[in-house]
N, C-alpha and C. Protein backbone atom coordinates (compact mmCIF):
# COMPACT_ATOMS: atom_id res chain seq x y z
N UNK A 1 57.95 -5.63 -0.83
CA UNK A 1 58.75 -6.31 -1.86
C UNK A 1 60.20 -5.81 -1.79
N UNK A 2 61.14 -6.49 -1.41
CA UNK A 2 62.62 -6.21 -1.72
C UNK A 2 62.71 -6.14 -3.24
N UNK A 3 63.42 -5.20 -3.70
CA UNK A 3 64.08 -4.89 -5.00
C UNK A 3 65.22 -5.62 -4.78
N UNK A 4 66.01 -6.04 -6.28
CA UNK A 4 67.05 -6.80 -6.88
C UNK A 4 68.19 -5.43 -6.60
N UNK A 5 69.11 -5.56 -6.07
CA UNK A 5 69.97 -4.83 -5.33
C UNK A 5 70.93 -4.63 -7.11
N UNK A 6 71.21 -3.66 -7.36
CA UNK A 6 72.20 -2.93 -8.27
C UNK A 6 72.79 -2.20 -8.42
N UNK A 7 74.11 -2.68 -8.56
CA UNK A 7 75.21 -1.81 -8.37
C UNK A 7 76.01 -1.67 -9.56
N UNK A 8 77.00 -0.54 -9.92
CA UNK A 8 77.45 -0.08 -11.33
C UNK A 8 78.74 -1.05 -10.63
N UNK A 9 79.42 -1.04 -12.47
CA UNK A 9 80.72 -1.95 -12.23
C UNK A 9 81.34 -0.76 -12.13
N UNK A 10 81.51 0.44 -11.40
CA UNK A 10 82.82 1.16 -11.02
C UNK A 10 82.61 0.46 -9.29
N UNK A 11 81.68 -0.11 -8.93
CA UNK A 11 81.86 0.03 -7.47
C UNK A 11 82.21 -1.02 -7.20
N UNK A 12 81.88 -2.22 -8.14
CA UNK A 12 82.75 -3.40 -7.98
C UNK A 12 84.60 -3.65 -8.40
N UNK A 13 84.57 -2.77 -9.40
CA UNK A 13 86.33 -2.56 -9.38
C UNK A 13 86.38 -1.76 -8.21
N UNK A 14 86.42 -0.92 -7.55
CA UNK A 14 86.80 -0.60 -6.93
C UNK A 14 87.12 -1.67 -5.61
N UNK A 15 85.77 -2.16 -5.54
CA UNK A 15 85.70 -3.25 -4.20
C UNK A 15 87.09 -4.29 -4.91
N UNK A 16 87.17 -5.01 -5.62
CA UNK A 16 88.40 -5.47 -6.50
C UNK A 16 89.37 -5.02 -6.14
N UNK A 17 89.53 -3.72 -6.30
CA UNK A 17 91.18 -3.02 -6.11
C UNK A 17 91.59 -3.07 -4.48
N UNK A 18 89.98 -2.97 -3.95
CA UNK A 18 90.57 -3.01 -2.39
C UNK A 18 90.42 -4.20 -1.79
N UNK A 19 90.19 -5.24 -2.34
CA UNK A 19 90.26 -6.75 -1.73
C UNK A 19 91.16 -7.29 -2.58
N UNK A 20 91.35 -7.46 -4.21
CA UNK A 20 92.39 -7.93 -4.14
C UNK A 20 91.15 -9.33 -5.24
N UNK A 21 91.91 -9.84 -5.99
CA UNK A 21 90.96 -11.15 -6.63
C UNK A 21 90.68 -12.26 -6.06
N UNK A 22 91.29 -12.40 -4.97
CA UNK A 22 91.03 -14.02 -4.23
C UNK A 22 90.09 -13.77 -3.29
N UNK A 23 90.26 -12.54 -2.51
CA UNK A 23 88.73 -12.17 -1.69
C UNK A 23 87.58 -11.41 -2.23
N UNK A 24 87.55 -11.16 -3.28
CA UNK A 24 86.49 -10.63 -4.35
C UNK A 24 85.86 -11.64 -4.72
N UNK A 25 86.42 -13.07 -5.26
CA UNK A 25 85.92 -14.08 -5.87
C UNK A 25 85.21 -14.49 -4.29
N UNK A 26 85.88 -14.69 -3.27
CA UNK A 26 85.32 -15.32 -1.83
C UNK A 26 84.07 -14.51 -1.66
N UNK A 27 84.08 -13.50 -2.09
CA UNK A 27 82.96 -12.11 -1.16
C UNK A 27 81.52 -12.43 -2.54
N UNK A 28 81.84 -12.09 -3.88
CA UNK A 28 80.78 -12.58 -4.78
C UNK A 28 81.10 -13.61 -5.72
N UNK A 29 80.35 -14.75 -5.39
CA UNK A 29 80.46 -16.07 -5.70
C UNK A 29 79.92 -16.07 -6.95
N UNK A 30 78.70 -15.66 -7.04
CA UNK A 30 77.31 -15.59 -7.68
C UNK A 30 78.13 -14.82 -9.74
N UNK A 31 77.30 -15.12 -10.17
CA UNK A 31 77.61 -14.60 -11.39
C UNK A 31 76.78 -13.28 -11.57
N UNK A 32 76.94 -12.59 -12.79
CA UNK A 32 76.35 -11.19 -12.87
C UNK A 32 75.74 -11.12 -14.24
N UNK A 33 74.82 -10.48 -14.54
CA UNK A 33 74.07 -9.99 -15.40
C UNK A 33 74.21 -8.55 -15.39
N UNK A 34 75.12 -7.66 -16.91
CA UNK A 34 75.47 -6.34 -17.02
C UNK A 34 74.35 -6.15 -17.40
N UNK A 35 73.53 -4.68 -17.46
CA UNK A 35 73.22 -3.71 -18.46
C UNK A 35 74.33 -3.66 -19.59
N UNK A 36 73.62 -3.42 -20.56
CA UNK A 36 74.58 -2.94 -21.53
C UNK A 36 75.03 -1.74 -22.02
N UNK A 37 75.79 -1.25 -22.77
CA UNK A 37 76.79 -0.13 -22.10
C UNK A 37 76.83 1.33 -22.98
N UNK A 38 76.50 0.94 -24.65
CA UNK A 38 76.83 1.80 -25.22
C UNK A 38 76.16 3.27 -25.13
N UNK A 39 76.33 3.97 -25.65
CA UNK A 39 76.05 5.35 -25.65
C UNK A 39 74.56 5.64 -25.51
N UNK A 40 74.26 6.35 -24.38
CA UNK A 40 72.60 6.53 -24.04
C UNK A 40 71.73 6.71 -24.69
N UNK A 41 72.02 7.26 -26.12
CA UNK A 41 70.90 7.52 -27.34
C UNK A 41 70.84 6.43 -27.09
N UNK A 42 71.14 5.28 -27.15
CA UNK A 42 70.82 3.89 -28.08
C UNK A 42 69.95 3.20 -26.78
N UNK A 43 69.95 4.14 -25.47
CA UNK A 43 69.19 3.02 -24.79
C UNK A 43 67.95 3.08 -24.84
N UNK A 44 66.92 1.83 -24.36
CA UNK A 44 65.35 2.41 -24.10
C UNK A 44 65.44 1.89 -22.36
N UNK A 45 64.65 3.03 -21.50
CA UNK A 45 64.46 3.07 -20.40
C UNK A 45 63.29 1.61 -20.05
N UNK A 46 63.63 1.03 -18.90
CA UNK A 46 62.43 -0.36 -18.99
C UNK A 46 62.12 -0.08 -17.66
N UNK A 47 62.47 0.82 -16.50
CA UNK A 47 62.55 0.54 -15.28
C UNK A 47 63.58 0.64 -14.77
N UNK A 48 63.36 -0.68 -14.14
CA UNK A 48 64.60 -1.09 -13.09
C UNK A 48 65.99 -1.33 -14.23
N UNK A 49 65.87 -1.92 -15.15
CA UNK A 49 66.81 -2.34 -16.48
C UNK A 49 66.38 -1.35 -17.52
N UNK A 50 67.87 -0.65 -18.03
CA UNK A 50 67.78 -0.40 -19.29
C UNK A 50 68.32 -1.24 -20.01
N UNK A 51 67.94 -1.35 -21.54
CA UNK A 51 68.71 -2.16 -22.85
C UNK A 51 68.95 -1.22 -24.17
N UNK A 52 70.14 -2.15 -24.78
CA UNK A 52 70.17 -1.60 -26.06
C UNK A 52 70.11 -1.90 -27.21
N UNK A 53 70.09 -1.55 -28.68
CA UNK A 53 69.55 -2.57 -29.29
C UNK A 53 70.75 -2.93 -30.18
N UNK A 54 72.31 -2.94 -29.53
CA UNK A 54 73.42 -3.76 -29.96
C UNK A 54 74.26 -4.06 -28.70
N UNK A 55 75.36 -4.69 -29.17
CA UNK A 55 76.19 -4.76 -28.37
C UNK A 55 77.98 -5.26 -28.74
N UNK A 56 78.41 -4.23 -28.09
CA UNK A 56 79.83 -4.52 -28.83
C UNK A 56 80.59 -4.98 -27.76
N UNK A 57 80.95 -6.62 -28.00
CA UNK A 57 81.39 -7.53 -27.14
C UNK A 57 82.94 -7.22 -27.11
N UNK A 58 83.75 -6.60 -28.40
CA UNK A 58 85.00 -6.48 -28.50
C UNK A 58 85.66 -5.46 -27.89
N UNK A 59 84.71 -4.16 -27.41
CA UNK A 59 85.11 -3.36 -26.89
C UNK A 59 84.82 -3.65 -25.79
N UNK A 60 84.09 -4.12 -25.00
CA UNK A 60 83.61 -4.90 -23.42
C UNK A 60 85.22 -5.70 -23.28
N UNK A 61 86.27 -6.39 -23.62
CA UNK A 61 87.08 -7.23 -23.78
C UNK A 61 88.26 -6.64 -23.92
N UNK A 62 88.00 -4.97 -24.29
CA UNK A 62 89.25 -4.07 -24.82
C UNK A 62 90.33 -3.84 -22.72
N UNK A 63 91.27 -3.94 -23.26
CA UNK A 63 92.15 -4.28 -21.90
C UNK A 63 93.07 -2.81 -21.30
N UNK A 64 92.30 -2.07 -22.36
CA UNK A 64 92.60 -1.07 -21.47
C UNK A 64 91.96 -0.35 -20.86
N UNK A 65 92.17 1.24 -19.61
CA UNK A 65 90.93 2.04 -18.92
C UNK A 65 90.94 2.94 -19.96
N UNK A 66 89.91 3.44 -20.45
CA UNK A 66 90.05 5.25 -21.07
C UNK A 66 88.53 5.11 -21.12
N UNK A 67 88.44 6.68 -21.35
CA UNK A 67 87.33 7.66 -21.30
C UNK A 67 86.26 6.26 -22.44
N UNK A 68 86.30 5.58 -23.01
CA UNK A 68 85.83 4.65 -24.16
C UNK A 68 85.08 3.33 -22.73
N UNK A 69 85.88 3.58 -21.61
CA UNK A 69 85.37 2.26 -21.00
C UNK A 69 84.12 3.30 -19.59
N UNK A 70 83.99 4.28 -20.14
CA UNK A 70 83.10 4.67 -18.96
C UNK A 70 81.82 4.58 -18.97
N UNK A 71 80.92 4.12 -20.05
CA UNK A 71 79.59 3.45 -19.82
C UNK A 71 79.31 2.32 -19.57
N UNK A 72 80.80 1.78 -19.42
CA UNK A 72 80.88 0.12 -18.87
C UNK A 72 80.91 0.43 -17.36
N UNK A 73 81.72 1.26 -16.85
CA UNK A 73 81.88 1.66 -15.69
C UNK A 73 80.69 2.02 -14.74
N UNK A 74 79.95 3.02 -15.94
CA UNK A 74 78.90 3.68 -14.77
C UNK A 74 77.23 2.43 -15.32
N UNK A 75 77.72 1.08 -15.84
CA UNK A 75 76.89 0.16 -16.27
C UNK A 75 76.22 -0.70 -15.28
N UNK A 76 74.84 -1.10 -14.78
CA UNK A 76 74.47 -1.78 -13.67
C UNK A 76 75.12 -3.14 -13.30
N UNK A 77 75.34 -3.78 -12.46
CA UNK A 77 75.61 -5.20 -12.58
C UNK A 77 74.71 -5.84 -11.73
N UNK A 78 73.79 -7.01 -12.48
CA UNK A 78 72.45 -7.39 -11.06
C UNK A 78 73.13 -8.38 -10.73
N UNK A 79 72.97 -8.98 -9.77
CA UNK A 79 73.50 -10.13 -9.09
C UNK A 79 73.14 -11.20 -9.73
N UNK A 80 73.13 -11.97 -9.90
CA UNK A 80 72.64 -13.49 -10.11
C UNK A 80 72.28 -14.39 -9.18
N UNK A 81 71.17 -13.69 -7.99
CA UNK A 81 70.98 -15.21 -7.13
C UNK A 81 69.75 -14.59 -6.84
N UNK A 82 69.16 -15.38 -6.30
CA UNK A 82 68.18 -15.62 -5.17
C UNK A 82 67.93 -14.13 -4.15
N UNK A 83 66.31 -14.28 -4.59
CA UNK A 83 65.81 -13.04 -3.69
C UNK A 83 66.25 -13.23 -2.31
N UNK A 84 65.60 -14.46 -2.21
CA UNK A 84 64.85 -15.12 -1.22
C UNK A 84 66.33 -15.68 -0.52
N UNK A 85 67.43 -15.34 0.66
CA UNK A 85 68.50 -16.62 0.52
C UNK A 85 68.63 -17.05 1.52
N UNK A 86 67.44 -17.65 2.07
CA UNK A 86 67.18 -19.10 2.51
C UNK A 86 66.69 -19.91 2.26
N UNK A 87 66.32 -19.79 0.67
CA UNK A 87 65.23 -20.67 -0.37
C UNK A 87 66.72 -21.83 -0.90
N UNK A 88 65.90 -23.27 -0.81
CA UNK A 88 67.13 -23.90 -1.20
C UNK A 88 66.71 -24.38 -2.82
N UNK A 89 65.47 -23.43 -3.20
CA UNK A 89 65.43 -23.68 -4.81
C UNK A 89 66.54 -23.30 -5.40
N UNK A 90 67.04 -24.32 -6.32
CA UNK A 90 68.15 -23.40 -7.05
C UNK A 90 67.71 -22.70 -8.65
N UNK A 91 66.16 -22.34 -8.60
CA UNK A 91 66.34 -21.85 -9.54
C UNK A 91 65.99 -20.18 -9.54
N UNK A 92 66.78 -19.10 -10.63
CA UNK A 92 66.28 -17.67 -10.40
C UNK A 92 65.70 -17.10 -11.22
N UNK A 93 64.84 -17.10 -11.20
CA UNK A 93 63.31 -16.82 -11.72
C UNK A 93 63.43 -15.20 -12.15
N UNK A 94 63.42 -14.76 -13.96
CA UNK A 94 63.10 -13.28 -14.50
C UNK A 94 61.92 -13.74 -15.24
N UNK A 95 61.40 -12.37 -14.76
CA UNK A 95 60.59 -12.08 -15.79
C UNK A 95 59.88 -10.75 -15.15
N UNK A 96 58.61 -10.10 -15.84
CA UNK A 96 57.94 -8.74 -15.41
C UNK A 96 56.99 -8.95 -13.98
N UNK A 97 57.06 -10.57 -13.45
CA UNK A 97 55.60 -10.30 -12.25
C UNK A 97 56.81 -9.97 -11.05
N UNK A 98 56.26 -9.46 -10.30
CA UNK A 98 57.17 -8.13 -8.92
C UNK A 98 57.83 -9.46 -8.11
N UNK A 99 56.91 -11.47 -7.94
CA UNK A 99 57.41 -12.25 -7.51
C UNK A 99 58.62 -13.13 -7.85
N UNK A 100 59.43 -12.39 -9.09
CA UNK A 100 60.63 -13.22 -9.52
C UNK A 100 62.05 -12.63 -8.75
N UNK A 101 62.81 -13.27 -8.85
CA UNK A 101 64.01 -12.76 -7.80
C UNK A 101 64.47 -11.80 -9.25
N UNK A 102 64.50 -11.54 -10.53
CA UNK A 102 65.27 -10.53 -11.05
C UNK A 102 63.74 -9.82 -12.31
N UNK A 103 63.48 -8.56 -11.57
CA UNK A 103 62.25 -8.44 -12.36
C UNK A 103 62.55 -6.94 -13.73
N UNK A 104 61.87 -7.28 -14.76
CA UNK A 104 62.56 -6.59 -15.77
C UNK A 104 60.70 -6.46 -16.33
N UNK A 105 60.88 -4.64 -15.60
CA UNK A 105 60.04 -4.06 -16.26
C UNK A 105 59.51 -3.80 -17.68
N UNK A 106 59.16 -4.67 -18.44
CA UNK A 106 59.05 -3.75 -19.74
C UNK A 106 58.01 -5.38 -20.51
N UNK A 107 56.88 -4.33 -21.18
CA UNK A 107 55.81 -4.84 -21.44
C UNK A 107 56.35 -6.34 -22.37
N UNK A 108 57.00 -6.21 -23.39
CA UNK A 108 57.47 -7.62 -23.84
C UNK A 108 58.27 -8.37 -23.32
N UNK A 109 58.54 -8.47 -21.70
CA UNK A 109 58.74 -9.37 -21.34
C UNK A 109 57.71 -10.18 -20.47
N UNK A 110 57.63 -11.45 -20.50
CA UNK A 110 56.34 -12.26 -19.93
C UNK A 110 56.63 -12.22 -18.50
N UNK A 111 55.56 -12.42 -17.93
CA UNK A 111 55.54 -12.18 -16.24
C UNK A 111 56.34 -13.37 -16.07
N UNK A 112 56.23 -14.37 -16.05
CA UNK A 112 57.36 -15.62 -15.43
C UNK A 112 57.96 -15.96 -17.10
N UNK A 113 59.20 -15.39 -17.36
CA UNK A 113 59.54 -15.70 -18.66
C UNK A 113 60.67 -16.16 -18.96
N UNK A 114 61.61 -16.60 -17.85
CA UNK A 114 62.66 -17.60 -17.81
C UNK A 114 62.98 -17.48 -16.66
N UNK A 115 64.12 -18.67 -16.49
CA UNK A 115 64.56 -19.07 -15.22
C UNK A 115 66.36 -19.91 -15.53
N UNK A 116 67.19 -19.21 -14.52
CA UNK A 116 68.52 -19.69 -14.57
C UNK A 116 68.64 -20.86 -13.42
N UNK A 117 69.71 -21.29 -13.55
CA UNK A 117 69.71 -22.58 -12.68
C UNK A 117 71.47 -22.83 -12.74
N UNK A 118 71.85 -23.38 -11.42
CA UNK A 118 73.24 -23.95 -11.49
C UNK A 118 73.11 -24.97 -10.25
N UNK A 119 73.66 -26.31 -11.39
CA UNK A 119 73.41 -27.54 -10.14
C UNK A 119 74.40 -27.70 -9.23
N UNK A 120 73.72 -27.71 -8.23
CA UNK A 120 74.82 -28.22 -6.74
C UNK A 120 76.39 -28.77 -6.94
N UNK A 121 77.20 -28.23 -6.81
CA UNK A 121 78.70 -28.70 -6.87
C UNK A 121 79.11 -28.22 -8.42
N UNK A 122 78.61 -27.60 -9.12
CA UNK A 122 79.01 -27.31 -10.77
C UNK A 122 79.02 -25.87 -10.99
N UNK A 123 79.77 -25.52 -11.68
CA UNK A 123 79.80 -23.98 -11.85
C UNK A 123 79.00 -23.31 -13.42
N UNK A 124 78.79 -24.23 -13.84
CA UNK A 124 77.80 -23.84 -15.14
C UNK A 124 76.50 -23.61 -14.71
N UNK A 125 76.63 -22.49 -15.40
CA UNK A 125 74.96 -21.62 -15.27
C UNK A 125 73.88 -22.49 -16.63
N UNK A 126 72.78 -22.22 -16.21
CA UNK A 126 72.10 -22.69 -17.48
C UNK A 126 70.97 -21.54 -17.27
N UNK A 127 70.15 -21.79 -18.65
CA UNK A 127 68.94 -20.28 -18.86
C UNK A 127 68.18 -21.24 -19.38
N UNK A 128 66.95 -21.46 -19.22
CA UNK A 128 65.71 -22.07 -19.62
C UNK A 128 64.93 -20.91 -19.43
N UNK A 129 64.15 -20.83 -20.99
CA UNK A 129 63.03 -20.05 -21.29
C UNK A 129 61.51 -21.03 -20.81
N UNK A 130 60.59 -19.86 -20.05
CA UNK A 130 59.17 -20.66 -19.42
C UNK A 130 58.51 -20.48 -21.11
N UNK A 131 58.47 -20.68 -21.62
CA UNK A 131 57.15 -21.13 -23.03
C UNK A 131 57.26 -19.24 -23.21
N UNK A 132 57.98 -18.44 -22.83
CA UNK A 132 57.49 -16.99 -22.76
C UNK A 132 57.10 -16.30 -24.32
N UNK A 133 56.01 -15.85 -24.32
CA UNK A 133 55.59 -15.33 -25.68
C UNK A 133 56.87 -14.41 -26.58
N UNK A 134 57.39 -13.57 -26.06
CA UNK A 134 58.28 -12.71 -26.85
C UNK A 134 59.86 -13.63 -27.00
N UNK A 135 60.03 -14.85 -26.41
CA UNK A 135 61.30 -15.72 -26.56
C UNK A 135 62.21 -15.36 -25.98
N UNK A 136 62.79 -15.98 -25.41
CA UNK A 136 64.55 -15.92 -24.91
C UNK A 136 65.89 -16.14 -25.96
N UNK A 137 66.54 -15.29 -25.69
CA UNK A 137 67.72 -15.60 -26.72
C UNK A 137 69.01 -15.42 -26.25
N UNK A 138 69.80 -16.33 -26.52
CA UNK A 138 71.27 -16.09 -26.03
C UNK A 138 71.89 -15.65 -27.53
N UNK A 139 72.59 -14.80 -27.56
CA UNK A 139 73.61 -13.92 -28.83
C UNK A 139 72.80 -14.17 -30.04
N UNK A 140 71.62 -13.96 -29.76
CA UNK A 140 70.78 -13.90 -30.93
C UNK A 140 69.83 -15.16 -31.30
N UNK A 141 70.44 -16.25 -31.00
CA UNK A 141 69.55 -17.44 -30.67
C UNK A 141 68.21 -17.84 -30.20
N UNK A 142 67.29 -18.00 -30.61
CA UNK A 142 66.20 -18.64 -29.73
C UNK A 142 66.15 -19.61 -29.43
N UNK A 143 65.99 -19.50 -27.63
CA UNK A 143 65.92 -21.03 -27.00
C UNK A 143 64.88 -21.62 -27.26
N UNK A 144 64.67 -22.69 -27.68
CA UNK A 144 63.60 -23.59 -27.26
C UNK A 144 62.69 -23.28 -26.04
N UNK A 145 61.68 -23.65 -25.66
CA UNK A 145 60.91 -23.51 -24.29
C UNK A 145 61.51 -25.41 -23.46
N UNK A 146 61.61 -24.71 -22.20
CA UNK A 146 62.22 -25.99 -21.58
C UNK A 146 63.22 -26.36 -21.56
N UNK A 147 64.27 -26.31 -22.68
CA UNK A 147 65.39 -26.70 -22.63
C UNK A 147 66.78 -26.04 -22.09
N UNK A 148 67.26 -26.85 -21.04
CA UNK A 148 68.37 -25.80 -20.18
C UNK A 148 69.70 -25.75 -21.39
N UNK A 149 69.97 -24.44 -21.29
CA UNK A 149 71.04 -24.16 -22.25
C UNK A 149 72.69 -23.26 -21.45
N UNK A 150 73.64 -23.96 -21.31
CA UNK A 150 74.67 -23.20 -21.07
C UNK A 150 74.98 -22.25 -21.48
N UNK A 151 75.16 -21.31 -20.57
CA UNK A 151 75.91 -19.64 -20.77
C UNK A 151 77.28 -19.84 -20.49
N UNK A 152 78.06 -19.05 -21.33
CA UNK A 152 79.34 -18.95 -21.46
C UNK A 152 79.86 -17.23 -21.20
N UNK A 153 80.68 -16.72 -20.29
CA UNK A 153 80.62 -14.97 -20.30
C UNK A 153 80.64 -14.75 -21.42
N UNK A 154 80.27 -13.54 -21.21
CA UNK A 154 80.10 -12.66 -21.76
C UNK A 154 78.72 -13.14 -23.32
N UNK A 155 77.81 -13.76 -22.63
CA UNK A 155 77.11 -14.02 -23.64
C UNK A 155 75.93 -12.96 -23.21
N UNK A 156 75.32 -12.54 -24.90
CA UNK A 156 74.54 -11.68 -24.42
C UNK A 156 73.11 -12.29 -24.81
N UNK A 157 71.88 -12.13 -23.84
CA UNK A 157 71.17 -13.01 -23.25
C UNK A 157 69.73 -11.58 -23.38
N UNK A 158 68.48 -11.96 -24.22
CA UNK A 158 67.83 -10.82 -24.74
C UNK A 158 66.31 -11.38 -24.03
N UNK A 159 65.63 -10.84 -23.33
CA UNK A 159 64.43 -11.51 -23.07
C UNK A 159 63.65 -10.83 -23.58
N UNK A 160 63.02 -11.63 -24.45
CA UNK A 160 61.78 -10.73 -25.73
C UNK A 160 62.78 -10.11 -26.65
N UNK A 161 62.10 -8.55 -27.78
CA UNK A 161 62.75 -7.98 -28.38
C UNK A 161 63.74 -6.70 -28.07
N UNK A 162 63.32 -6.28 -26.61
CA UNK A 162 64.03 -5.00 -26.56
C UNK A 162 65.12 -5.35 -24.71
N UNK A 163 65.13 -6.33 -23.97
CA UNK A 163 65.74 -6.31 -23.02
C UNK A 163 66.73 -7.62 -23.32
N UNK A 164 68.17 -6.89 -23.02
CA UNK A 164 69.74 -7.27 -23.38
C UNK A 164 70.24 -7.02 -21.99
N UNK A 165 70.83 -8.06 -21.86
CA UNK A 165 71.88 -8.36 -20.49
C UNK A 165 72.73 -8.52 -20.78
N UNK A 166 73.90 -8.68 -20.44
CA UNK A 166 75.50 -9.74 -21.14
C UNK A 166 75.74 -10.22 -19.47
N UNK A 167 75.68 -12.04 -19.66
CA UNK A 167 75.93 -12.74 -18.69
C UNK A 167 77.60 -12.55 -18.32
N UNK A 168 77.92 -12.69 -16.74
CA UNK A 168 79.55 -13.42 -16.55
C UNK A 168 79.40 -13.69 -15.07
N UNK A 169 80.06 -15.01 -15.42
CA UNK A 169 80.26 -15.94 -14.18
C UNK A 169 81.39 -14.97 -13.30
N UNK A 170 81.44 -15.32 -11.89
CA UNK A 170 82.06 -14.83 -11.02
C UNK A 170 83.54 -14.29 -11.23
N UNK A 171 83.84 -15.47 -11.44
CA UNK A 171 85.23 -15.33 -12.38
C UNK A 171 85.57 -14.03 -13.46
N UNK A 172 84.71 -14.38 -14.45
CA UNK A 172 84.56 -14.04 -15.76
C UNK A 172 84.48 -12.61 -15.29
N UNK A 173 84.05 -12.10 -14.59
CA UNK A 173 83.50 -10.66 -14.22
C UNK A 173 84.43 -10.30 -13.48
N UNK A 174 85.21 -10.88 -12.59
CA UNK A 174 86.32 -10.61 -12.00
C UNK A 174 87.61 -10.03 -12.96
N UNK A 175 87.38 -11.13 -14.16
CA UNK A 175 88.67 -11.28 -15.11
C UNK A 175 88.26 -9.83 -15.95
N UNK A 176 86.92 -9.46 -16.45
CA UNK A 176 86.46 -8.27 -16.44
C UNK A 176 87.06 -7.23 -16.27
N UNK A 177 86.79 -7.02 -14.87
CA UNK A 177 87.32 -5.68 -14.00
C UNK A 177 88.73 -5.92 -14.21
N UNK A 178 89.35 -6.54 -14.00
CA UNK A 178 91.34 -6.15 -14.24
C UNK A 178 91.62 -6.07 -14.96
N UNK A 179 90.56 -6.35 -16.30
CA UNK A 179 91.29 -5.66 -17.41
C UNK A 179 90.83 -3.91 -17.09
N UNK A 180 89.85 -3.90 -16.99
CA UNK A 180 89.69 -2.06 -16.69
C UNK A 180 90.64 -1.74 -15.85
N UNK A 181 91.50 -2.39 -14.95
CA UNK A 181 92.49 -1.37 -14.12
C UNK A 181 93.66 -0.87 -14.65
């Protein structure tokens, strides 16, 4: 089984500072799903993903570097695509069974318990929840089962009660990191 490759956002600013934003955006296309950031008491360990049980979007947005932005720094960022990339499904499949391209250990989340999607030629992401028992939620919201719902950055995106992501499109995550420089 290949694992979902994760890397902290200090190593993507950095890759940033040394490419520069027009070949950063060329090099990762794909959008990102953070861990979230605040202070380690507050996290619970799930595995592969930790979560927390808030999230402060205003300080994620704060435009300057200091000692305040370093659990953003040393914070995971999973990729957003495809295990598999010669699969021309476009959809990316989370949930807890080991066969989804982004798998998130932790008992309340359902083995196939949502799935993202972005149609051919469009840059909007969408999140459809599979019927999953513990629910999908974008910023607190519960999705419907079935229904594809647009993500906007920095939205934060909860599968079940205790696992928190904060979505950002390629861009968005780009625009991210320069504010930390």
């Amino acid at each position: 089984m290949e694992e979902v490759h994760h890397e902290k956002v200090l190593d993507y600013l950095q890759s940033l500072q040394g490419l520069g934003s027009e070949k950063f955006l060329a090099t990762y296309r794909h959008p990102f799903l953070l861990e979230n950031y605040l202070a380690p008491s507050s996290r619970t360990k799930l595995g592969r993903v930790e979560t927390i049980s808030e999230v402060d979007v205003e300080n994620l947005l704060s435009s300057t570097s200091t000692r305040e932005d370093e659990p953003l720094l040393q914070a995971r960022a999973i990729s957003l695509e495809k295990r598999d990339k010669d699969s021309s499904d476009h959809m990316i499949f989370v949930g807890r069974s080991a066969n989804n391209d982004i798998v998130l250990l932790n008992k309340m989340v359902s083995k196939l318990h949502a799935y993202f999607c972005q149609l051919p030629g469009s840059r909007v992401i969408q999140l459809v929840d599979m019927n999953s028992t513990n629910g999908t939620f974008i910023n607190g919201d519960r999705l419907s089962p079935s229904v594809k719902t647009n993500l906007d950055d920095a939205d934060v995106i909860s599968f079940g009660p205790e696992t928190e992501l904060e979505f950002f499109s390629a861009p968005g995550f780009c625009q991210l990191l320069q504010q930390l420089t």
